[in-house]
C-alpha atoms as a PDB file:
ATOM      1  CA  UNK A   1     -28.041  41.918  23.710  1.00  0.00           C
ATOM      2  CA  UNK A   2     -25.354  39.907  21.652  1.00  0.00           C
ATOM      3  CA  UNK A   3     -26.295  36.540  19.835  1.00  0.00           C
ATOM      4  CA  UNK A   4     -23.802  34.845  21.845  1.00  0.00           C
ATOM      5  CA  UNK A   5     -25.530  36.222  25.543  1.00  0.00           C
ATOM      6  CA  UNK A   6     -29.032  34.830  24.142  1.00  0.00           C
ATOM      7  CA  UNK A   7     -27.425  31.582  23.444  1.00  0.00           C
ATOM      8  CA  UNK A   8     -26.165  31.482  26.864  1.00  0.00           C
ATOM      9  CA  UNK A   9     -29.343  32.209  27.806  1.00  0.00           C
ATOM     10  CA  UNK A  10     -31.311  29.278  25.817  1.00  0.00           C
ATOM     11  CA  UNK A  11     -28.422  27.295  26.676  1.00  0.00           C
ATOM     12  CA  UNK A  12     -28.398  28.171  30.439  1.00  0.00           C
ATOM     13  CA  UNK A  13     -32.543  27.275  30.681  1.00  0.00           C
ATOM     14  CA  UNK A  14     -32.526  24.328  28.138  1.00  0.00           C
ATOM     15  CA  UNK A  15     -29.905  22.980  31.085  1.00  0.00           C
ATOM     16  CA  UNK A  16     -32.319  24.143  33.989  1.00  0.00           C
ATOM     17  CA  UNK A  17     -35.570  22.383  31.853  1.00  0.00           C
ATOM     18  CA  UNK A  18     -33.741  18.934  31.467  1.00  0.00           C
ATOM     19  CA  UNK A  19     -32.314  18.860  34.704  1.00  0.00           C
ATOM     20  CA  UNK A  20     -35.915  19.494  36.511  1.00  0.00           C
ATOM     21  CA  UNK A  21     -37.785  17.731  34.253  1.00  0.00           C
ATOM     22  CA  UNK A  22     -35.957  14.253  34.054  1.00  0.00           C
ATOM     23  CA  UNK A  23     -35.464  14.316  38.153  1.00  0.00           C
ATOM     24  CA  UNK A  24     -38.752  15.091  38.739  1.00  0.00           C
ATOM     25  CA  UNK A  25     -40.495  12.507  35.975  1.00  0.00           C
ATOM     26  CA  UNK A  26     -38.074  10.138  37.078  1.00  0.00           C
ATOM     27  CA  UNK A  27     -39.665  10.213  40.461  1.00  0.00           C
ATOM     28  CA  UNK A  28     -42.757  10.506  39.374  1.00  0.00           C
ATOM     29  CA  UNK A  29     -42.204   6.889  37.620  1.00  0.00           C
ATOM     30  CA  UNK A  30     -39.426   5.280  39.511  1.00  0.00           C
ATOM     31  CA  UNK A  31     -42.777   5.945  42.823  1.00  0.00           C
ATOM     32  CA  UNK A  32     -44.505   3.311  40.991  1.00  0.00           C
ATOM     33  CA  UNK A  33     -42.374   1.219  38.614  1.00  0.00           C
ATOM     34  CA  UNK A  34     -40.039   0.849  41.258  1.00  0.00           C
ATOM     35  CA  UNK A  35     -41.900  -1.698  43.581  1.00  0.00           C
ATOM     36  CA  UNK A  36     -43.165  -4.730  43.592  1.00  0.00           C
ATOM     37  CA  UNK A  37     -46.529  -4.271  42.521  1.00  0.00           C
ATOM     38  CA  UNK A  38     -46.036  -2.202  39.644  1.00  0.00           C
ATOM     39  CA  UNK A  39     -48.192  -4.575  37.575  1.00  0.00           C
ATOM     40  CA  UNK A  40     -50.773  -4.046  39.885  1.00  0.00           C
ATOM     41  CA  UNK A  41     -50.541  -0.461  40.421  1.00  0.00           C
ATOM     42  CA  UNK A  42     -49.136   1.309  36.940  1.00  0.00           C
ATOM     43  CA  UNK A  43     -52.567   1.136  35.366  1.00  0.00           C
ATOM     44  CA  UNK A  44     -54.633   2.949  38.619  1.00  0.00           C
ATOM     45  CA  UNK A  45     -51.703   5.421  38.777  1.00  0.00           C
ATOM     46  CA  UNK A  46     -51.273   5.736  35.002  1.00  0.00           C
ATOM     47  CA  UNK A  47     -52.050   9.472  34.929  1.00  0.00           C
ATOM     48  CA  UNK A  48     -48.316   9.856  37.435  1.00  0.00           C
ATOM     49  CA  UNK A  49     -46.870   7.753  35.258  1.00  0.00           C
ATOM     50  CA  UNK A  50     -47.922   9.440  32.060  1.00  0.00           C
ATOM     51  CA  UNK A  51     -46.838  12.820  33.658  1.00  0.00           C
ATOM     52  CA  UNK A  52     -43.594  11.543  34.264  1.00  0.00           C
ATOM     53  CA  UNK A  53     -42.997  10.349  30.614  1.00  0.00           C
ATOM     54  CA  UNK A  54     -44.320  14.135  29.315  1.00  0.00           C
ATOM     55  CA  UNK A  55     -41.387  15.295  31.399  1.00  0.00           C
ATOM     56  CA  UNK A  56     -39.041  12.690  30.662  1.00  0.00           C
ATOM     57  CA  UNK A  57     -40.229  13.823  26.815  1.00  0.00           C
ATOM     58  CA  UNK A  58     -39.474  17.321  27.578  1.00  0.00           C
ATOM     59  CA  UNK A  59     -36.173  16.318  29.026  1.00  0.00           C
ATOM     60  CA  UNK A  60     -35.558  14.904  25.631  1.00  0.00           C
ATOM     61  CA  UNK A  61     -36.106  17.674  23.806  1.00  0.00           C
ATOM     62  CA  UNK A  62     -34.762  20.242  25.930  1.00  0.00           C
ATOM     63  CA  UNK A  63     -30.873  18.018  25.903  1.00  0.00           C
ATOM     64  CA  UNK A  64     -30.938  17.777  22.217  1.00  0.00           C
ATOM     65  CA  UNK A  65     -31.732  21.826  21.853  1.00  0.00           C
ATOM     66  CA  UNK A  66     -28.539  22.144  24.075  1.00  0.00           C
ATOM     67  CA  UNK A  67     -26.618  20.048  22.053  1.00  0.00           C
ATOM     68  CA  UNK A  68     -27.600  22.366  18.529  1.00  0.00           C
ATOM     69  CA  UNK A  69     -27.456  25.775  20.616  1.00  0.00           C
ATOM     70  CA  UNK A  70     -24.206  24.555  21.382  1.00  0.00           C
ATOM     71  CA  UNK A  71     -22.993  23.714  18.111  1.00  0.00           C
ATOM     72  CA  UNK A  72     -22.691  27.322  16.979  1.00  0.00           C
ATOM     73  CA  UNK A  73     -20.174  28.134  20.114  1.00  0.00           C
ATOM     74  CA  UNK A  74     -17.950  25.404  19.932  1.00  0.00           C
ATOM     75  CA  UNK A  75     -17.709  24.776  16.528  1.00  0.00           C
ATOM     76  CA  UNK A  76     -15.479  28.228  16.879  1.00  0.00           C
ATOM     77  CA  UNK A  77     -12.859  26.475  18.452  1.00  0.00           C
ATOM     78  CA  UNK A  78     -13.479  22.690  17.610  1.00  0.00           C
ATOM     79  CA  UNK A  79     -16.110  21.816  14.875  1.00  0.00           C
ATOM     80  CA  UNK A  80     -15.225  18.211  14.962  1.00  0.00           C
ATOM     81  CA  UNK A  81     -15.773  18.114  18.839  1.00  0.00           C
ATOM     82  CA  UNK A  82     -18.721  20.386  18.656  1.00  0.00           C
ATOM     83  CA  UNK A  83     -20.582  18.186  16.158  1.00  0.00           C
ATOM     84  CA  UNK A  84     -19.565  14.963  18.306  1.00  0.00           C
ATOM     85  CA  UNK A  85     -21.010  16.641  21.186  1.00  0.00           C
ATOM     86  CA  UNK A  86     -24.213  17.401  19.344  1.00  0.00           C
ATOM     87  CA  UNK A  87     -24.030  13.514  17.788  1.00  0.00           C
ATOM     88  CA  UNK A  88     -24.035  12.543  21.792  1.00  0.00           C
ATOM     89  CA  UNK A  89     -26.811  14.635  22.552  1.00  0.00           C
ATOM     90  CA  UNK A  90     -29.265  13.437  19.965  1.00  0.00           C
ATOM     91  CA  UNK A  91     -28.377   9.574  20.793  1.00  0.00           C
ATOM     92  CA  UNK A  92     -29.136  10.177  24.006  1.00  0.00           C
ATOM     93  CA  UNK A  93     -32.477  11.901  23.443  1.00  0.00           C
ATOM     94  CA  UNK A  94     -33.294   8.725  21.326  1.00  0.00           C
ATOM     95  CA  UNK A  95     -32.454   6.251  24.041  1.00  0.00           C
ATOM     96  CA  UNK A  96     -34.114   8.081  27.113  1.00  0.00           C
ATOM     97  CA  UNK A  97     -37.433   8.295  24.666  1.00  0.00           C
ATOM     98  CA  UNK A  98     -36.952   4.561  23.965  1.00  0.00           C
ATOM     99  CA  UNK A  99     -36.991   4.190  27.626  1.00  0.00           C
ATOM    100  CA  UNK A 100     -39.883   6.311  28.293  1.00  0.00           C
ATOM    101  CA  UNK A 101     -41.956   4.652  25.337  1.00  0.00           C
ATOM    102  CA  UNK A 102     -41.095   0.834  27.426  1.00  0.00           C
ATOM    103  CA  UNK A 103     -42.855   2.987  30.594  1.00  0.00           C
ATOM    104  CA  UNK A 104     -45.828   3.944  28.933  1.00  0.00           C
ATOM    105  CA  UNK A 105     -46.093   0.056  27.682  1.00  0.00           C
ATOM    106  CA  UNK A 106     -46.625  -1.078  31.298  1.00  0.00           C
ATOM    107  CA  UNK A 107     -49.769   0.644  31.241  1.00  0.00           C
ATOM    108  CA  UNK A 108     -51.845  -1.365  29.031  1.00  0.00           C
ATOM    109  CA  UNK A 109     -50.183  -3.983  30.053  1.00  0.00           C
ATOM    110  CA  UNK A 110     -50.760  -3.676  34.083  1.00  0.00           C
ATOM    111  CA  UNK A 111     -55.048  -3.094  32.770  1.00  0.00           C
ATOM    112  CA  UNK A 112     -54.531  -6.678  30.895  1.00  0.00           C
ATOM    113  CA  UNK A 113     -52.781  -8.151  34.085  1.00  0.00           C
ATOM    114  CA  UNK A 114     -55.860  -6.635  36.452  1.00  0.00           C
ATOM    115  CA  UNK A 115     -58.485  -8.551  33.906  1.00  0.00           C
ATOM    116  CA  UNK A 116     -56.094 -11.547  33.358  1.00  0.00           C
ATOM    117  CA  UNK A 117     -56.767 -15.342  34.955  1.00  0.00           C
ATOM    118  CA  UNK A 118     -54.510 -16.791  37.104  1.00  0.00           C
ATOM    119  CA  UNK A 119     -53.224 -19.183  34.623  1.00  0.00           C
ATOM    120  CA  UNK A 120     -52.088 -15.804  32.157  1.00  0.00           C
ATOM    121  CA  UNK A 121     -50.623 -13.629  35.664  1.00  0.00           C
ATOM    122  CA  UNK A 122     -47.355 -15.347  34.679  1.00  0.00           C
ATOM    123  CA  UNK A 123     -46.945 -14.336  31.266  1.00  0.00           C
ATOM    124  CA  UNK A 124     -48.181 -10.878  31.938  1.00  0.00           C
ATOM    125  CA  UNK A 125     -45.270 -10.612  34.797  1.00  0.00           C
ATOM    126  CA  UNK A 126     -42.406 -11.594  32.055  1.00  0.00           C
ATOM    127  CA  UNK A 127     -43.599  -8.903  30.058  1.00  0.00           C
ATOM    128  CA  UNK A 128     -43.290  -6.817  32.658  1.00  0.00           C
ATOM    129  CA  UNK A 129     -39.994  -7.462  33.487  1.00  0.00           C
ATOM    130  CA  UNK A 130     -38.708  -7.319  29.603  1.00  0.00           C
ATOM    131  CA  UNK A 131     -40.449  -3.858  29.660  1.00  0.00           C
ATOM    132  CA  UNK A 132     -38.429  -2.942  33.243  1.00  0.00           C
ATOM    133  CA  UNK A 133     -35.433  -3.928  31.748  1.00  0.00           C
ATOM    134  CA  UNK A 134     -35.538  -2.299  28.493  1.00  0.00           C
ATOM    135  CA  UNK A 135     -36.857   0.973  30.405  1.00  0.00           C
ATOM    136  CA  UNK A 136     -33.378   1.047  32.136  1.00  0.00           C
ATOM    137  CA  UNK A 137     -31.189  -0.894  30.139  1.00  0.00           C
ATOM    138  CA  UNK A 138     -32.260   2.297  27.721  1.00  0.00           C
ATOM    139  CA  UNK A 139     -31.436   4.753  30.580  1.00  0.00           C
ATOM    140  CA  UNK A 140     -28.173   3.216  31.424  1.00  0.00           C
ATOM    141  CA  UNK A 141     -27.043   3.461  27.398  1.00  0.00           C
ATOM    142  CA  UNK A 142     -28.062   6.856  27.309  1.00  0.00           C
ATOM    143  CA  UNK A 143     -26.036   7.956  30.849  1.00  0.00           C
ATOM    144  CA  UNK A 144     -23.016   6.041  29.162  1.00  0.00           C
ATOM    145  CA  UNK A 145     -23.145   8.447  25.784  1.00  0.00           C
ATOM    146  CA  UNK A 146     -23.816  11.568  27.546  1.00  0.00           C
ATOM    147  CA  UNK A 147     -20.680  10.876  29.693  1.00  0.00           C
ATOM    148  CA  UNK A 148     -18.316  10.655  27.289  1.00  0.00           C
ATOM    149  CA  UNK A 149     -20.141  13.454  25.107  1.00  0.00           C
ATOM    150  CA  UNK A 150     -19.800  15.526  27.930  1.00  0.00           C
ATOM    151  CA  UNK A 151     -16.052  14.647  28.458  1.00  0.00           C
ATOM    152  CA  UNK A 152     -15.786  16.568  25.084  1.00  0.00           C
ATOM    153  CA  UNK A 153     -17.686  19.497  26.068  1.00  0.00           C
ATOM    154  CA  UNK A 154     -16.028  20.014  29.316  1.00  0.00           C
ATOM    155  CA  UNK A 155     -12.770  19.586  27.289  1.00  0.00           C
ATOM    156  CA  UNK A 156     -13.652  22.091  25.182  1.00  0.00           C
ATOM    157  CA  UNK A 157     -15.168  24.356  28.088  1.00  0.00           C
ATOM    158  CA  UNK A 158     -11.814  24.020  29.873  1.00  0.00           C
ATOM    159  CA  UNK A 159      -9.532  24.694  26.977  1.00  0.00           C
ATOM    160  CA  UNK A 160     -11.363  28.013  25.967  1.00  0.00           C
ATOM    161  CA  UNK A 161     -12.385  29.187  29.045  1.00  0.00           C
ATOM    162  CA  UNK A 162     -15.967  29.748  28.093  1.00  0.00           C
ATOM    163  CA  UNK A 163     -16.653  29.853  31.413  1.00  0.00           C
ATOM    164  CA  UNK A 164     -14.675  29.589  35.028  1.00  0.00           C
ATOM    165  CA  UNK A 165     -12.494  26.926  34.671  1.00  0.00           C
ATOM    166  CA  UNK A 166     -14.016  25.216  37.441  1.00  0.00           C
ATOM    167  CA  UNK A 167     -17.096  24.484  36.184  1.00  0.00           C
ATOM    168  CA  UNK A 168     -14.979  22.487  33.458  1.00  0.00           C
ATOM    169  CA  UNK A 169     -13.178  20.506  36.337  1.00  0.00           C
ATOM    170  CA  UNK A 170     -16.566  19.823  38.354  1.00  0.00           C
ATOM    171  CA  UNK A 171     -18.088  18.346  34.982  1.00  0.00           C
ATOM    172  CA  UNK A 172     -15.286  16.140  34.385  1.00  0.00           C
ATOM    173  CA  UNK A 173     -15.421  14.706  37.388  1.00  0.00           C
ATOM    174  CA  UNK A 174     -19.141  14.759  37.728  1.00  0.00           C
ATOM    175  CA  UNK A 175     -19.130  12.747  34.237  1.00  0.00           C
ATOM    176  CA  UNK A 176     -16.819  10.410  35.547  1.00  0.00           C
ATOM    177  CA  UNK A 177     -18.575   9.521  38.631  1.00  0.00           C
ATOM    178  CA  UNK A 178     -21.673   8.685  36.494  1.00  0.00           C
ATOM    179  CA  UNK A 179     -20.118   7.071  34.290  1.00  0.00           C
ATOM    180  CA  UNK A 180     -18.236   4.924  36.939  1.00  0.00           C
ATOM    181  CA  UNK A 181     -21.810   4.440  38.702  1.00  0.00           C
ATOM    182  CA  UNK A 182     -23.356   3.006  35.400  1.00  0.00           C
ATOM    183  CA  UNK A 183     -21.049   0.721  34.928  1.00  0.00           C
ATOM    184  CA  UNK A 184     -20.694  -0.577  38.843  1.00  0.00           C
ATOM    185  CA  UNK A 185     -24.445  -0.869  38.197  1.00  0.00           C
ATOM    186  CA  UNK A 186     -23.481  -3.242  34.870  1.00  0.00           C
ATOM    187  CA  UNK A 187     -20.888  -4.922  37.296  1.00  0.00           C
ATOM    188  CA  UNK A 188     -23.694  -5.492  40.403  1.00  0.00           C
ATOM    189  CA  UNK A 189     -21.813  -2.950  42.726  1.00  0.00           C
ATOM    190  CA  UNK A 190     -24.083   0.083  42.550  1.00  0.00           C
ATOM    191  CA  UNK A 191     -25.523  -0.872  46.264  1.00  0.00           C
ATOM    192  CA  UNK A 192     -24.840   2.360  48.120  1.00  0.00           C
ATOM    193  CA  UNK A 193     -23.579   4.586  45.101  1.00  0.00           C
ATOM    194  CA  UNK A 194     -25.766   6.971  44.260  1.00  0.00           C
ATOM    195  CA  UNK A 195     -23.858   9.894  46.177  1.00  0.00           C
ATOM    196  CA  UNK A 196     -21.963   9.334  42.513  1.00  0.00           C
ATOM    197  CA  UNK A 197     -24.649  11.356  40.636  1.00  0.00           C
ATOM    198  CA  UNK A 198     -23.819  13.953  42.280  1.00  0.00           C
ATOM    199  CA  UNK A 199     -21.467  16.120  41.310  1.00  0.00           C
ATOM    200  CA  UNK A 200     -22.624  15.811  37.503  1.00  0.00           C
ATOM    201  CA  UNK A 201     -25.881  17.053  38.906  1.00  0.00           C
ATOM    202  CA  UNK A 202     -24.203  20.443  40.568  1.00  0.00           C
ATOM    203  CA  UNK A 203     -22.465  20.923  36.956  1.00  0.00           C
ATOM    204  CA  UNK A 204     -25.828  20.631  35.495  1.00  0.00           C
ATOM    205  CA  UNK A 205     -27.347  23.178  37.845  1.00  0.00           C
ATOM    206  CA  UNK A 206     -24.508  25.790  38.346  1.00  0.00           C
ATOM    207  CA  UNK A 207     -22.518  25.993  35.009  1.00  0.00           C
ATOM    208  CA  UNK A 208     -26.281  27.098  33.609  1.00  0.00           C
ATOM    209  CA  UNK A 209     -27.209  29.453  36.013  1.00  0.00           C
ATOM    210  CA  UNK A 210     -23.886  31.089  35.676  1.00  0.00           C
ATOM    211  CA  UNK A 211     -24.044  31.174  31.885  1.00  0.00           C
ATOM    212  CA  UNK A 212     -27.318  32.457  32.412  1.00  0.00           C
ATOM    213  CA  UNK A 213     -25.968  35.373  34.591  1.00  0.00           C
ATOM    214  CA  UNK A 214     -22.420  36.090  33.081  1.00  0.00           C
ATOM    215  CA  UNK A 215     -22.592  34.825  29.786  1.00  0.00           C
ATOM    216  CA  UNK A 216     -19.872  32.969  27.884  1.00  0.00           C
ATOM    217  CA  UNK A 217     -16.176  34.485  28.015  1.00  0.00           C
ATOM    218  CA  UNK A 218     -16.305  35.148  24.343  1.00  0.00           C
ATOM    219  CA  UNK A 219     -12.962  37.191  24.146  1.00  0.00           C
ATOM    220  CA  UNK A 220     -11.322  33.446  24.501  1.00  0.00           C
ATOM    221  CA  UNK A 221      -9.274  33.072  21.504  1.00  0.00           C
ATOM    222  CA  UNK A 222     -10.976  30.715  18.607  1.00  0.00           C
ATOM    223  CA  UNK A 223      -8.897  27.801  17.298  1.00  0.00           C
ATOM    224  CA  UNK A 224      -7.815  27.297  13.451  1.00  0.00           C
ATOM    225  CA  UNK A 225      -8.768  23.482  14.482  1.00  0.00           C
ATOM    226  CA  UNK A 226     -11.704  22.898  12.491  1.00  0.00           C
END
């Protein structure tokens, strides 16, 4: 087996891991930090919600490994592109573990707001809502960067034919319809949107498993562009 077909490989499962594991944590959370009551409920459900930060870490770690397996590959045809791509990947992974650090902080503080007097509930509750907002304000950052990071890789993808070039066209259009629900959500027109996640979602889930199965096209020709 080549070095490039295990790199499609670690690639190809890196893609698989982060997909699962930031859908699934992202339930896991979004069951309990999405209502109401969240101050009343995170620190009784704080095992779910600590489970769903693991995976959210793990979905971390798994998009910045894709980002430095990728390096390698692309730098062969872009290295400017390939190490903007990687840049992308790792300020994402810092944002979304920004935004899973403001999670685990409702914890303590929904055990504080159980114990607190009626006269402290308030200022326990605009905690709470700081915390919310820098948990998604976080997420919504980090969906912004890995759009346009993933612009460039598609690009890239696309130009070379790496892979079937329409894998390239569902990412780019998968990318933009994230990126175009972020920002109605910045606007206050997300209601109704979320069919916009997608088609990034089916690029995240098919491009891997085909790498996974085929391998890159590495008989592309490589650019002098470095």
């Amino acid at each position: 087996m080549t070095t490039e077909r295990k790199t499609a490989i670690i690639i190809g499962a890196l893609f698989l891991i982060s997909t699962t594991s930031f859908l699934i944590g992202d339930q896991l959370i979004a069951s309990v930090i999405g209502n109401a009551e969240y101050l009343k409920n995170s620190h009784p459900n704080k095992g779910q919600i600590a489970l769903g930060a693991i995976l959210q870490f793990v979905n971390n770690i798994a998009l910045i490994g894709i980002g430095l397996m990728f390096l390698p590959i692309l730098r062969k045809y872009n290295s400017n592109l390939a190490f903007v791509y990687l840049i992308t990947r790792v300020v994402e992974g810092t944002l979304l573990f920004v935004s899973a650090i403001s999670i685990l902080s409702i914890i303590p503080l929904s055990e504080q707001y159980l114990k607190a007097a009626k006269a402290d509930v308030a200022h326990f509750e605009t905690f709470g809502i700081l915390l919310k907002y820098g948990w998604y304000k976080a997420f919504q950052l980090a969906m912004i960067v890995l759009s346009f990071g993933s612009f460039f890789l598609c690009y890239l993808l696309y130009k070379t034919k790496l892979v079937p070039r329409v894998f390239s066209i569902v990412g780019f259009i998968g990318y933009a319809a994230l990126l175009a629900k972020i920002l109605s959500e910045i606007l206050g027109l997300s209601a109704g949107l979320e069919i916009l996640y997608l088609p990034g979602t089916l690029f995240e889930l098919l491009m891997p498993l085909w790498i996974m199965v085929k391998g890159f096209n590495i008989s592309a020709n490589t650019s002098n562009d470095h």
